[in-house]
N, C-alpha and C. Protein backbone atom coordinates (compact mmCIF):
# COMPACT_ATOMS: atom_id res chain seq x y z
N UNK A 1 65.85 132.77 107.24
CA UNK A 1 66.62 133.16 108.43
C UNK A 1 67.85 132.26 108.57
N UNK A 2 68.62 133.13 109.06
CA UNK A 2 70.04 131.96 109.21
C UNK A 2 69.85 131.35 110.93
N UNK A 3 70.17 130.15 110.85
CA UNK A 3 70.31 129.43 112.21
C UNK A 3 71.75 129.87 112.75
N UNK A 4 71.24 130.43 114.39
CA UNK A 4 72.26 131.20 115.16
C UNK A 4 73.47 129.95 115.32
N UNK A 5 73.44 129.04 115.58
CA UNK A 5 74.95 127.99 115.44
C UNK A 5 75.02 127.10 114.63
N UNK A 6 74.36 127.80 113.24
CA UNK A 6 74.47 126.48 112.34
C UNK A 6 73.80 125.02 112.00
N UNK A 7 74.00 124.75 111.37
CA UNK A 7 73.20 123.49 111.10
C UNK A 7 73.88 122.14 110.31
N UNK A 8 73.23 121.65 110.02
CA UNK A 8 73.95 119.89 108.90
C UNK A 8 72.75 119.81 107.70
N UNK A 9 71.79 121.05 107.25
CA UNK A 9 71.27 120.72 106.16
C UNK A 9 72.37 120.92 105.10
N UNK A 10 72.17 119.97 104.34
CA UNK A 10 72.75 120.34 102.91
C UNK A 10 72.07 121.27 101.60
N UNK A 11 72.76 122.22 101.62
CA UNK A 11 72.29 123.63 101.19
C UNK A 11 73.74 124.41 100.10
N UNK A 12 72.87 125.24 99.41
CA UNK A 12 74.14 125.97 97.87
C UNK A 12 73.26 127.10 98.85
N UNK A 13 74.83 128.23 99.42
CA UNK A 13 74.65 129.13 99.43
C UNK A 13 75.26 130.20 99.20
N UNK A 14 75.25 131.18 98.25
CA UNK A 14 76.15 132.62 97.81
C UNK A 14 76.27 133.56 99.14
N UNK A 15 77.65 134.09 98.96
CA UNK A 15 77.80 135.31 99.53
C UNK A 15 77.82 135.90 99.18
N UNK A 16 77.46 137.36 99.36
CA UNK A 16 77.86 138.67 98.97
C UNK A 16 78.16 139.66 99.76
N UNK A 17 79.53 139.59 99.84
CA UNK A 17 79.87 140.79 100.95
C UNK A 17 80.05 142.19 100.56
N UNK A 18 80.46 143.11 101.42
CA UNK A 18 80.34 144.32 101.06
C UNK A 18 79.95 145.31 102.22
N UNK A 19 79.98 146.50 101.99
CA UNK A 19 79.96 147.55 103.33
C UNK A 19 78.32 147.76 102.88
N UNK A 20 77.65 147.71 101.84
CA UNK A 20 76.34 148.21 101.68
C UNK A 20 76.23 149.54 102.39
N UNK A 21 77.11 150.48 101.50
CA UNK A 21 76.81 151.67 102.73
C UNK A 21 76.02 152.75 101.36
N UNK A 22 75.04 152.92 101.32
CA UNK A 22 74.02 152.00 101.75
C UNK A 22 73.60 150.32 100.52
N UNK A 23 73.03 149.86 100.94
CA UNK A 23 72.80 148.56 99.81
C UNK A 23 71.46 148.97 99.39
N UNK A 24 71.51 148.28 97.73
CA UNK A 24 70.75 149.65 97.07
C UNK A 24 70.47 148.64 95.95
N UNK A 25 69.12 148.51 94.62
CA UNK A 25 68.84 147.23 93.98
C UNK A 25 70.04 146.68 93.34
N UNK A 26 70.79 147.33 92.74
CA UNK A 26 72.02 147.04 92.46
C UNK A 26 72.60 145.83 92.70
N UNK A 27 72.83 145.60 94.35
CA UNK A 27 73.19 144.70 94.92
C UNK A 27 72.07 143.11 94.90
N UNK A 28 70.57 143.87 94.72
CA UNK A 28 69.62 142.67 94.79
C UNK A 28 69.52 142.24 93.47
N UNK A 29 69.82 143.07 92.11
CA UNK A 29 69.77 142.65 91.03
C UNK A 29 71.29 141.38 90.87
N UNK A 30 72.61 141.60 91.47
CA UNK A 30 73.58 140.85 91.60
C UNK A 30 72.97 139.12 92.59
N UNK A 31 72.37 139.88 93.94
CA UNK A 31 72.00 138.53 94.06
C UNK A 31 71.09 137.96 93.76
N UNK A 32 70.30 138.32 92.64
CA UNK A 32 69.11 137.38 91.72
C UNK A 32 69.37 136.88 91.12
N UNK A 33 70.77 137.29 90.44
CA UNK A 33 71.59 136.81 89.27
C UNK A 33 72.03 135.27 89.95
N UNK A 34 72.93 135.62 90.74
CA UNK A 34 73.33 134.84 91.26
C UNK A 34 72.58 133.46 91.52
N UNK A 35 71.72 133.76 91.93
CA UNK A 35 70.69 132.92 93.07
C UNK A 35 69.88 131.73 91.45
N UNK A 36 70.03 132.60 90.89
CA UNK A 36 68.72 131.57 90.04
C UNK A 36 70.24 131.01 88.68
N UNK A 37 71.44 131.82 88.08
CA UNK A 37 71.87 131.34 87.30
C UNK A 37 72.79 129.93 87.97
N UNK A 38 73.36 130.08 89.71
CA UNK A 38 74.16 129.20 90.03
C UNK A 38 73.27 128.65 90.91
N UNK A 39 72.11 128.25 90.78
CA UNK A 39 70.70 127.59 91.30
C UNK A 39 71.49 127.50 92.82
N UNK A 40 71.36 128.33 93.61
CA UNK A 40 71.86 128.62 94.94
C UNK A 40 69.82 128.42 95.62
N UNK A 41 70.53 128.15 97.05
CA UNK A 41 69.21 127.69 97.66
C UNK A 41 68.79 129.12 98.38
N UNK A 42 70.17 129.65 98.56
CA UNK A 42 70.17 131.20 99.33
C UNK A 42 71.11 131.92 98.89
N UNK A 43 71.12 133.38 99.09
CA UNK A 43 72.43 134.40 98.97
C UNK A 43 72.41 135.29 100.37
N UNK A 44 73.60 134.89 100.60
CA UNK A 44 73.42 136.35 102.07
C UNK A 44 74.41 137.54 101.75
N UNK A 45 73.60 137.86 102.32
CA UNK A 45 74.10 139.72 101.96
C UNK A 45 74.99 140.00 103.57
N UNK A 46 76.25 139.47 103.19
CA UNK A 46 77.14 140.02 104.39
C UNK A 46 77.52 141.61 104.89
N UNK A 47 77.19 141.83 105.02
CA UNK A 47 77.52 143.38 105.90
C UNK A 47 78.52 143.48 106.74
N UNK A 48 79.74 143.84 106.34
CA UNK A 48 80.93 143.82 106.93
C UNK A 48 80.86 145.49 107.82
N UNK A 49 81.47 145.05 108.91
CA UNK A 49 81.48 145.84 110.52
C UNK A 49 82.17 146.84 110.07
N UNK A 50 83.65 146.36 109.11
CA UNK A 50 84.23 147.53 108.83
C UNK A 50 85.63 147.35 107.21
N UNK A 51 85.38 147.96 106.31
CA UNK A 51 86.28 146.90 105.06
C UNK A 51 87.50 147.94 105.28
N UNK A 52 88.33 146.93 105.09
CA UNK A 52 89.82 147.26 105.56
C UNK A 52 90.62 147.96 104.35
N UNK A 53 89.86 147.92 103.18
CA UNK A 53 90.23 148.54 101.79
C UNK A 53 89.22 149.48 101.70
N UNK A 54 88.58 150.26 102.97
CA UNK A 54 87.94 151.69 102.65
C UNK A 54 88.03 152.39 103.46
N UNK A 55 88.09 153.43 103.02
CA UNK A 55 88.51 154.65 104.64
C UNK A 55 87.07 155.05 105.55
N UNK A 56 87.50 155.25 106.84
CA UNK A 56 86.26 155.30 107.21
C UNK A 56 85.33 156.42 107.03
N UNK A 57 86.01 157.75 106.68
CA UNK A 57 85.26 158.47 106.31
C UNK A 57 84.22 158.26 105.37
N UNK A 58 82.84 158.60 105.79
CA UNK A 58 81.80 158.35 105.02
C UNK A 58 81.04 156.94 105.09
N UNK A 59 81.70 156.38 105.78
CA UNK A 59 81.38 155.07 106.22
C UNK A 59 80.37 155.16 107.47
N UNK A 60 79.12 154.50 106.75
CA UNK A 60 77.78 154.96 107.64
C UNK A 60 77.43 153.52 108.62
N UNK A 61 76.74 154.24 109.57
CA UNK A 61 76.85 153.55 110.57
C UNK A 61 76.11 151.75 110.58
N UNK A 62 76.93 150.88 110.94
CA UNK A 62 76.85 149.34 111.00
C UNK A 62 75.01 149.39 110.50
N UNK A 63 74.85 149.59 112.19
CA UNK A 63 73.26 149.61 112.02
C UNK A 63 72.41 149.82 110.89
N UNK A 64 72.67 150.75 110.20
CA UNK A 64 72.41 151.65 109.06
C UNK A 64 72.10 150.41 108.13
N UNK A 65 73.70 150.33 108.00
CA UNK A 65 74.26 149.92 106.45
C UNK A 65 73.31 148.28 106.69
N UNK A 66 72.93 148.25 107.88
CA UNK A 66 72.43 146.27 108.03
C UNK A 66 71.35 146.51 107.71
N UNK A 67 70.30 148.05 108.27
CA UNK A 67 69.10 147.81 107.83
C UNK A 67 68.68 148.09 106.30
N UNK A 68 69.78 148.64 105.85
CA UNK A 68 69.39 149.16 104.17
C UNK A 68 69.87 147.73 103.38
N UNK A 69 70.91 147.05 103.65
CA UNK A 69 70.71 145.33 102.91
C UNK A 69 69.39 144.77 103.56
N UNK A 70 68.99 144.57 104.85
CA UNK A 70 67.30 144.29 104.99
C UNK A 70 66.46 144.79 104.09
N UNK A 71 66.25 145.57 103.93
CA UNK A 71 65.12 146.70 103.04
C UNK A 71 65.27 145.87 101.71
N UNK A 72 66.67 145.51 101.32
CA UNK A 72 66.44 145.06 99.56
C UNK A 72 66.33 143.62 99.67
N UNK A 73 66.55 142.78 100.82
CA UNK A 73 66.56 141.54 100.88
C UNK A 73 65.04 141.20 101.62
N UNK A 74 64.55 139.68 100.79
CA UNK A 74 63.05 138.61 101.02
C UNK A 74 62.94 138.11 102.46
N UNK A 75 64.41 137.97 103.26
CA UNK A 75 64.37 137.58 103.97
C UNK A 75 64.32 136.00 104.18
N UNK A 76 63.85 134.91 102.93
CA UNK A 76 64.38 133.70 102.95
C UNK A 76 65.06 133.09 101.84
N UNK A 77 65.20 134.23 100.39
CA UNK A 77 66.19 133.35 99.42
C UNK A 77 67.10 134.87 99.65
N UNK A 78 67.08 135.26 99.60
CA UNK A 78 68.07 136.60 99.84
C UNK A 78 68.15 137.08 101.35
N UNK A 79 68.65 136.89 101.98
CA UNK A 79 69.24 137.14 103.44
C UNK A 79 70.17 138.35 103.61
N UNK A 80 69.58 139.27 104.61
CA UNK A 80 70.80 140.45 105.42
C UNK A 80 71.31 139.70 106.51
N UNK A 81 72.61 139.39 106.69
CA UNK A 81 73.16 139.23 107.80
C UNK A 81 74.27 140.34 108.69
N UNK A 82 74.33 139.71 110.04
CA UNK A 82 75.47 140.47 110.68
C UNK A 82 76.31 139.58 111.18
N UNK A 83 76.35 138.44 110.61
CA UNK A 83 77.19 137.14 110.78
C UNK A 83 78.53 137.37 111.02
N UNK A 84 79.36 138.54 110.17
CA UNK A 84 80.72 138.26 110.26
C UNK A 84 80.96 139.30 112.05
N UNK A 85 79.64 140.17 111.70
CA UNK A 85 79.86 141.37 113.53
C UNK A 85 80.07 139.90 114.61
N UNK A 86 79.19 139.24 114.39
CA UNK A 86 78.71 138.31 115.21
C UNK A 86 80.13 137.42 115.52
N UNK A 87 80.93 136.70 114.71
CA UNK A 87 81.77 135.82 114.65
C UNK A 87 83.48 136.76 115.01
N UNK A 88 82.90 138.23 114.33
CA UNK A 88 84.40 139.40 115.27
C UNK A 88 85.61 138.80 113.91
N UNK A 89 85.41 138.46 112.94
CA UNK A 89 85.96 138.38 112.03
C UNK A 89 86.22 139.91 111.28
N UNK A 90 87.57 139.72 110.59
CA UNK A 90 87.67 141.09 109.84
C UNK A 90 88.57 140.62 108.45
N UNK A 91 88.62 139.51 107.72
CA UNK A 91 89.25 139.56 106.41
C UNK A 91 88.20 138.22 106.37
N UNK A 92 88.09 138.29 104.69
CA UNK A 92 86.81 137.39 104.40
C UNK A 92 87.88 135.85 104.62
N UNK A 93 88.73 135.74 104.46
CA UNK A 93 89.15 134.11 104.54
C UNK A 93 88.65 133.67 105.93
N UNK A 94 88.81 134.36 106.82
CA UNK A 94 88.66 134.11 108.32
C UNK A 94 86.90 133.72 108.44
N UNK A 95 86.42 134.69 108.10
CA UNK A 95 85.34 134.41 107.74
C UNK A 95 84.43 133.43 107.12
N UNK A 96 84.90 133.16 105.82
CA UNK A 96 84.85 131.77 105.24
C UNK A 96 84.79 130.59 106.14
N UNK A 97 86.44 130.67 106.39
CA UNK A 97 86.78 128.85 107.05
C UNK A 97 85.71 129.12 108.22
N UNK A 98 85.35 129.92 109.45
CA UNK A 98 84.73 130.21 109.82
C UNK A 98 83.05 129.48 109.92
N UNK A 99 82.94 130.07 108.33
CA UNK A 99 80.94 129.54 108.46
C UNK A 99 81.29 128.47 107.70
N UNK A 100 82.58 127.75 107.38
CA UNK A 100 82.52 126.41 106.65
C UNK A 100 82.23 125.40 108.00
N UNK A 101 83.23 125.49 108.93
CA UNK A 101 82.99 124.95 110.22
C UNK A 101 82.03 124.87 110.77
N UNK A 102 80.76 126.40 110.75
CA UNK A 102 79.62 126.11 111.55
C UNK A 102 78.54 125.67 110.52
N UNK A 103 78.95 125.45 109.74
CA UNK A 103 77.62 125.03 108.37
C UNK A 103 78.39 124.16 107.30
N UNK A 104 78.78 122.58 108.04
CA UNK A 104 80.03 121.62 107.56
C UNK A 104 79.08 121.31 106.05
N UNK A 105 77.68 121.27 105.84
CA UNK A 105 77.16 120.55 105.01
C UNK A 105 76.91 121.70 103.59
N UNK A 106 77.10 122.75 103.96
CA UNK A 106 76.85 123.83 103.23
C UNK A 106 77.67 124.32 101.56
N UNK A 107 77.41 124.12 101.00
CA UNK A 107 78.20 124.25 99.60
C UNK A 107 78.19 125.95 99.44
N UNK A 108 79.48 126.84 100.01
CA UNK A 108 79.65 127.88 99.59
C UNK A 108 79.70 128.13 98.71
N UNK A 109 79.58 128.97 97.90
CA UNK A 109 80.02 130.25 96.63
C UNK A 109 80.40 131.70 97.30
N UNK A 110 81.17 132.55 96.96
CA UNK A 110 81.79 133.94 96.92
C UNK A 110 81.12 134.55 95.27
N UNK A 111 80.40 135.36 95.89
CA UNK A 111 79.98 136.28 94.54
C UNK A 111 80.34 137.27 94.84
N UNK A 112 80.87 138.38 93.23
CA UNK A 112 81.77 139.33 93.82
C UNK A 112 81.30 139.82 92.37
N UNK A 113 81.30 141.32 92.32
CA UNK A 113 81.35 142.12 91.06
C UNK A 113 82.87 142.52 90.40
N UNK A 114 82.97 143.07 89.43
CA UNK A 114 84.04 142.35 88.63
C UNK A 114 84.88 143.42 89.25
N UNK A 115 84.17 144.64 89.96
CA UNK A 115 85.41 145.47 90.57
C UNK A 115 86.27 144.66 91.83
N UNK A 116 85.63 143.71 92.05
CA UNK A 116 86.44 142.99 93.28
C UNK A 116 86.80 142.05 92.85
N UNK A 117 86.73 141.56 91.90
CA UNK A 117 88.00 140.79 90.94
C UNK A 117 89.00 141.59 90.72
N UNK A 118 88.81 142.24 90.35
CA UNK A 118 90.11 143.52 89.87
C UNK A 118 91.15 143.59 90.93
N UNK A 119 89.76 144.48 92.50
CA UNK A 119 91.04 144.37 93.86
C UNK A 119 91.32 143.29 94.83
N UNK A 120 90.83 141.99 94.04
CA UNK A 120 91.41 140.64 94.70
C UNK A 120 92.62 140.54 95.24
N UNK A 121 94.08 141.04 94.44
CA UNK A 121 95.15 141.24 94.69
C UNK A 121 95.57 141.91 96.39
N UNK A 122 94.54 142.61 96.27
CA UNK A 122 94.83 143.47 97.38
C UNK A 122 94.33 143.43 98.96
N UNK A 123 93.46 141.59 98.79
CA UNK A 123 92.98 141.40 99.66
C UNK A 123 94.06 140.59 100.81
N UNK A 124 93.62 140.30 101.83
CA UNK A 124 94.67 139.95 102.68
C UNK A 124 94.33 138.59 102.37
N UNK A 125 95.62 137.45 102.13
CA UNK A 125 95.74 136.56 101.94
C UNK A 125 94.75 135.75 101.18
N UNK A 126 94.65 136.53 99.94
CA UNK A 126 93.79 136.38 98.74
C UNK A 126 94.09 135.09 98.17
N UNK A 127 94.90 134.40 98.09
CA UNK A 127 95.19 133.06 97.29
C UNK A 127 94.81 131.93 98.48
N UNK A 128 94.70 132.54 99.70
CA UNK A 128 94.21 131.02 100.54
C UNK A 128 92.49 131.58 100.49
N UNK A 129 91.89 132.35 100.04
CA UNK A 129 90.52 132.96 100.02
C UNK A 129 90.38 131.97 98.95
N UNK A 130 90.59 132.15 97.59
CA UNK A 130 90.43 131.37 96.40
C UNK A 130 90.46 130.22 96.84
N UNK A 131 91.11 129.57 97.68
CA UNK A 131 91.53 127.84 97.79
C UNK A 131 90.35 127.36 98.78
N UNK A 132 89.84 128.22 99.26
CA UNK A 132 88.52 128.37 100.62
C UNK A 132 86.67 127.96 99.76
N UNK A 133 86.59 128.79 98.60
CA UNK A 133 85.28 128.44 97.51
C UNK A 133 85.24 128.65 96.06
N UNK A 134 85.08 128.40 95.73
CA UNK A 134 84.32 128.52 94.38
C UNK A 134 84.31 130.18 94.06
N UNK A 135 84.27 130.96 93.29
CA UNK A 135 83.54 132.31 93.40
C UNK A 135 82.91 132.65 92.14
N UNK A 136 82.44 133.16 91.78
CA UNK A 136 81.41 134.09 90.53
C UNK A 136 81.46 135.17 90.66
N UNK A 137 82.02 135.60 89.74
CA UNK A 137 81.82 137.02 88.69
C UNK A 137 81.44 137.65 88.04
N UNK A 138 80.49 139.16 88.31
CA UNK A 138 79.75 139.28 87.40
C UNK A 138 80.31 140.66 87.03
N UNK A 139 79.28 141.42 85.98
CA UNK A 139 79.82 142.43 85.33
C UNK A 139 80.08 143.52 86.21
N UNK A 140 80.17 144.68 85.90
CA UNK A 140 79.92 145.90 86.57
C UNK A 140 80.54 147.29 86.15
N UNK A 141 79.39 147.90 85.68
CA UNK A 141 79.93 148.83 84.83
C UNK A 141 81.32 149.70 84.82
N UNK A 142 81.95 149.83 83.83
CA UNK A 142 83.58 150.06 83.74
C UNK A 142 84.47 149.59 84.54
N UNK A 143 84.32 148.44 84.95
CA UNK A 143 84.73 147.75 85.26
C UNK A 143 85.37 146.30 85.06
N UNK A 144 84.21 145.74 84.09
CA UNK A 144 84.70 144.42 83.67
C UNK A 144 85.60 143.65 82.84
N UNK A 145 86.30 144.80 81.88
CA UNK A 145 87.41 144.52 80.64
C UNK A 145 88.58 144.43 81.35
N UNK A 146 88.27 145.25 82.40
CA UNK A 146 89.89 145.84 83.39
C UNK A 146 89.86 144.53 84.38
N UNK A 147 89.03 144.42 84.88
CA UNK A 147 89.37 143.24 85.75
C UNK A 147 89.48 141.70 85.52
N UNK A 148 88.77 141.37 83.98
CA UNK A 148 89.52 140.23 83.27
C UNK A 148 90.53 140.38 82.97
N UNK A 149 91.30 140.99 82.89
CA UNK A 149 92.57 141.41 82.34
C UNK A 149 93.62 141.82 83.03
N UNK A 150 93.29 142.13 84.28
CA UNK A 150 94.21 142.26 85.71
C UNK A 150 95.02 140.92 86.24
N UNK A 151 95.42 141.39 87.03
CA UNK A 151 96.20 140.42 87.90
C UNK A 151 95.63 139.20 88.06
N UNK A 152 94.85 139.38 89.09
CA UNK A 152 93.67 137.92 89.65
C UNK A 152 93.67 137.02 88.56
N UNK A 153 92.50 137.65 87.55
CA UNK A 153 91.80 137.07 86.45
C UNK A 153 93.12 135.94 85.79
N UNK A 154 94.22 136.68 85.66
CA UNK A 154 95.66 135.94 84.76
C UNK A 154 96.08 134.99 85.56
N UNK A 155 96.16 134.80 86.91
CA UNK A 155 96.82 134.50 87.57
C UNK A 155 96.04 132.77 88.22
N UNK A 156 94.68 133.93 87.70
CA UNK A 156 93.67 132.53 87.98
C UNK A 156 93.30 131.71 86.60
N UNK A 157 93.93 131.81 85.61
CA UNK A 157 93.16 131.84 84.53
C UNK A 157 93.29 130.07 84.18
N UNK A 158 94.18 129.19 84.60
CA UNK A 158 93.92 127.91 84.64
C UNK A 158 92.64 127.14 85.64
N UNK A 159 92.10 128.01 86.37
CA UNK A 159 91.05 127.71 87.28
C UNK A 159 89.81 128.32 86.86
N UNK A 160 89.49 129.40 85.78
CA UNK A 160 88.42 129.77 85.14
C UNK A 160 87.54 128.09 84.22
N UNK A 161 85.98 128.70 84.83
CA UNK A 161 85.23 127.97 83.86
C UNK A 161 84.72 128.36 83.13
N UNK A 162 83.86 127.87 82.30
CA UNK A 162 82.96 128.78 80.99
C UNK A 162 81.60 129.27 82.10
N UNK A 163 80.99 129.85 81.68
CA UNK A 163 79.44 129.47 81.93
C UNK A 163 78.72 129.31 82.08
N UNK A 164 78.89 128.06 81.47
CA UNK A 164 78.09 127.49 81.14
C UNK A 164 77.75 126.10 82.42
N UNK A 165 79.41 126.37 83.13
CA UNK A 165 79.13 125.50 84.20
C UNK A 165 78.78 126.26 85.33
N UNK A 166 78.05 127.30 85.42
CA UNK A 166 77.33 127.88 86.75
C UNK A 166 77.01 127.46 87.63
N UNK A 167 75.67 126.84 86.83
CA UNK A 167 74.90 125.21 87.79
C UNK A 167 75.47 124.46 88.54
N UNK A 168 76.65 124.31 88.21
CA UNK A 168 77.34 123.47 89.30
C UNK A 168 78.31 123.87 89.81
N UNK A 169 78.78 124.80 89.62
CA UNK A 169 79.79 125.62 90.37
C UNK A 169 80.23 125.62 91.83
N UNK A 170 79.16 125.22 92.45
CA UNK A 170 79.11 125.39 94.54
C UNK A 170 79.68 123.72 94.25
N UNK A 171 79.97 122.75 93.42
CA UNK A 171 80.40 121.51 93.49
C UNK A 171 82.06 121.50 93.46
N UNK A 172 82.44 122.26 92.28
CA UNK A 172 84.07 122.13 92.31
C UNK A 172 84.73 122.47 93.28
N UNK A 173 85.58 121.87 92.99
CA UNK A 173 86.69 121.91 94.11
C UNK A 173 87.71 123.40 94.24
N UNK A 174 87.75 124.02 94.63
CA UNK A 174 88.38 125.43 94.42
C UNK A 174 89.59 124.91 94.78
N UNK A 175 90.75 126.16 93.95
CA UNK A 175 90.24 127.32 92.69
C UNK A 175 89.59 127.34 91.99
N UNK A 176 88.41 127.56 91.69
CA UNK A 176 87.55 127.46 90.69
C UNK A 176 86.21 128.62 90.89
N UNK A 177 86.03 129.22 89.48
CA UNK A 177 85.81 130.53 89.08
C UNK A 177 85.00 130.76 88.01
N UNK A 178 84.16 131.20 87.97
CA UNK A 178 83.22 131.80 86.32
C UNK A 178 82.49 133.18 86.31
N UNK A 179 83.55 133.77 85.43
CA UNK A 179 82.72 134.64 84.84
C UNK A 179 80.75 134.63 84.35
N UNK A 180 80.13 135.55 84.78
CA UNK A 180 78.68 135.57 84.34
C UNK A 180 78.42 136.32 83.73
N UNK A 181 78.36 136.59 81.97
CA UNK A 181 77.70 137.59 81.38
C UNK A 181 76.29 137.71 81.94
N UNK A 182 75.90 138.95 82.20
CA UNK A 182 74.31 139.07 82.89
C UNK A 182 73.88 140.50 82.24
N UNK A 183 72.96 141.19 82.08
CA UNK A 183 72.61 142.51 82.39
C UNK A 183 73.31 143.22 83.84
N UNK A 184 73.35 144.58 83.63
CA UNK A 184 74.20 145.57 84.75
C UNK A 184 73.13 146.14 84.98
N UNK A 185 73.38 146.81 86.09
CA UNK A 185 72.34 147.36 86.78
C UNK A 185 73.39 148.52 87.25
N UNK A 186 72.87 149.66 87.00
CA UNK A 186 73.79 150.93 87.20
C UNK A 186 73.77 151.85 88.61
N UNK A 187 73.30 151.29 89.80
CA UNK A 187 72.95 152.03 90.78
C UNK A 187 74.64 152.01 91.60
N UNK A 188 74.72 153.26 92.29
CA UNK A 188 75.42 152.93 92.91
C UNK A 188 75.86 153.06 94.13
N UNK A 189 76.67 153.19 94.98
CA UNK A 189 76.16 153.73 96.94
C UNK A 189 76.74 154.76 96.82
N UNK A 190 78.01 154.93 96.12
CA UNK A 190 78.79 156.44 96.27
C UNK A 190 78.09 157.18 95.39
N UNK A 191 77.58 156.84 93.87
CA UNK A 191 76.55 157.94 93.62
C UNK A 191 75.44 158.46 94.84
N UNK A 192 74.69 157.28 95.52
CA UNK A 192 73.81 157.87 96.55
C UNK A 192 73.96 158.30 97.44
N UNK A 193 75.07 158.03 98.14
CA UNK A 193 75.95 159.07 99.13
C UNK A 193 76.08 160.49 98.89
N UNK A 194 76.53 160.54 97.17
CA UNK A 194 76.79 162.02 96.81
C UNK A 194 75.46 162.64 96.15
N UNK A 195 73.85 162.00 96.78
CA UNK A 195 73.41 162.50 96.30
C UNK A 195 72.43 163.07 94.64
N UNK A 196 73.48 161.79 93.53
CA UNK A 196 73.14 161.53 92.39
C UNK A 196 72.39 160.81 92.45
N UNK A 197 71.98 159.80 93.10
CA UNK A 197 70.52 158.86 92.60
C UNK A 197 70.27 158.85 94.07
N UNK A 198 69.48 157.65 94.01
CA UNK A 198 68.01 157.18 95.16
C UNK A 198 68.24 155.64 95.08
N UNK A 199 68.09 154.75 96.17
CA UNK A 199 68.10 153.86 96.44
C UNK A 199 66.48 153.24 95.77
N UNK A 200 66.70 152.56 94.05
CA UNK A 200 65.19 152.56 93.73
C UNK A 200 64.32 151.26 94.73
């Protein structure tokens, strides 16, 4: 459970944001990855109120989308939150500096699939986001050649690590970044929206 104003334990914890409309293993296979390769103590599954890079059509309701990241999350190494509803934040930097302030002892990470490497560019004030944590990257199907190779990835590419330095990753000092070769996991929300698969 997350403590409602924070705390001073010293703790490695991943984010993973996202509309989860709906959140589906997909997302729990990303934060397992996460959780055990960048030995994180937790991952929370942020559930954003509303993403400013998606239209709202089809965009299912808050409630919804919070209880379907519950459903795939343990509840103490994988966490659903409504942290950012809660704080009335709406671009992840805000957000960030945000739970850095109420959780001073806390060693963030930003985990992100490689399609949101790709539309990093397009986030609002994306280069003070980078300067805010650490982040990790993982694959994601047809996705991952294009987004090493994009904008971000080039732009960041003196701040990339191997690896091999995962493990310690929530330590550096950002900019700082690693790619994670992992297994993919092919589920997806707009396939299940339209009906093509099932939330396994």
């Amino acid at each position: 459970m997350l403590p409602r104003f924070g705390d001073r334990r010293r703790t490695r914890v991943g984010i993973l944001g996202g509309s989860f409309n709906p959140a589906h293993m997909g997302h729990r296979h990303v934060a397992e990855v996460a959780r055990r390769r960048l030995r994180l103590d937790q991952v929370w599954l942020l559930v954003s109120p509303g993403n400013v890079l998606k239209p709202s059509d089809g965009m299912g309701d808050f409630r919804d989308r919070l209880a379907s990241a519950r459903v795939i999350a343990d509840g103490r190494r994988i966490v659903a939150t409504a942290i950012e509803a809660v704080l009335g934040t709406r671009y992840s930097i805000d957000t960030l500096r945000r739970l850095r302030r109420i959780f001073p002892r806390v060693e963030f990470v930003w985990v992100m699939g490689a399609d949101i490497l790709e539309q990093l560019p397009r986030w609002g004030r994306w280069r003070a986001f980078v300067d805010c944590a650490p982040f990790v990257v993982l694959p994601r199907p047809s996705f991952t050649y294009r987004a090493l190779g994009g904008a971000a990835a080039r732009s960041l590419r003196a701040a990339r690590l191997p690896a091999s330095a995962a493990p310690v990753l929530a330590r550096h000092k950002p900019p700082a970044w690693v790619f994670l070769p992992s297994p993919q996991h092919n589920a997806s929300a707009s396939a299940i929206r339209a009906g093509k698969g099932v939330v396994p």
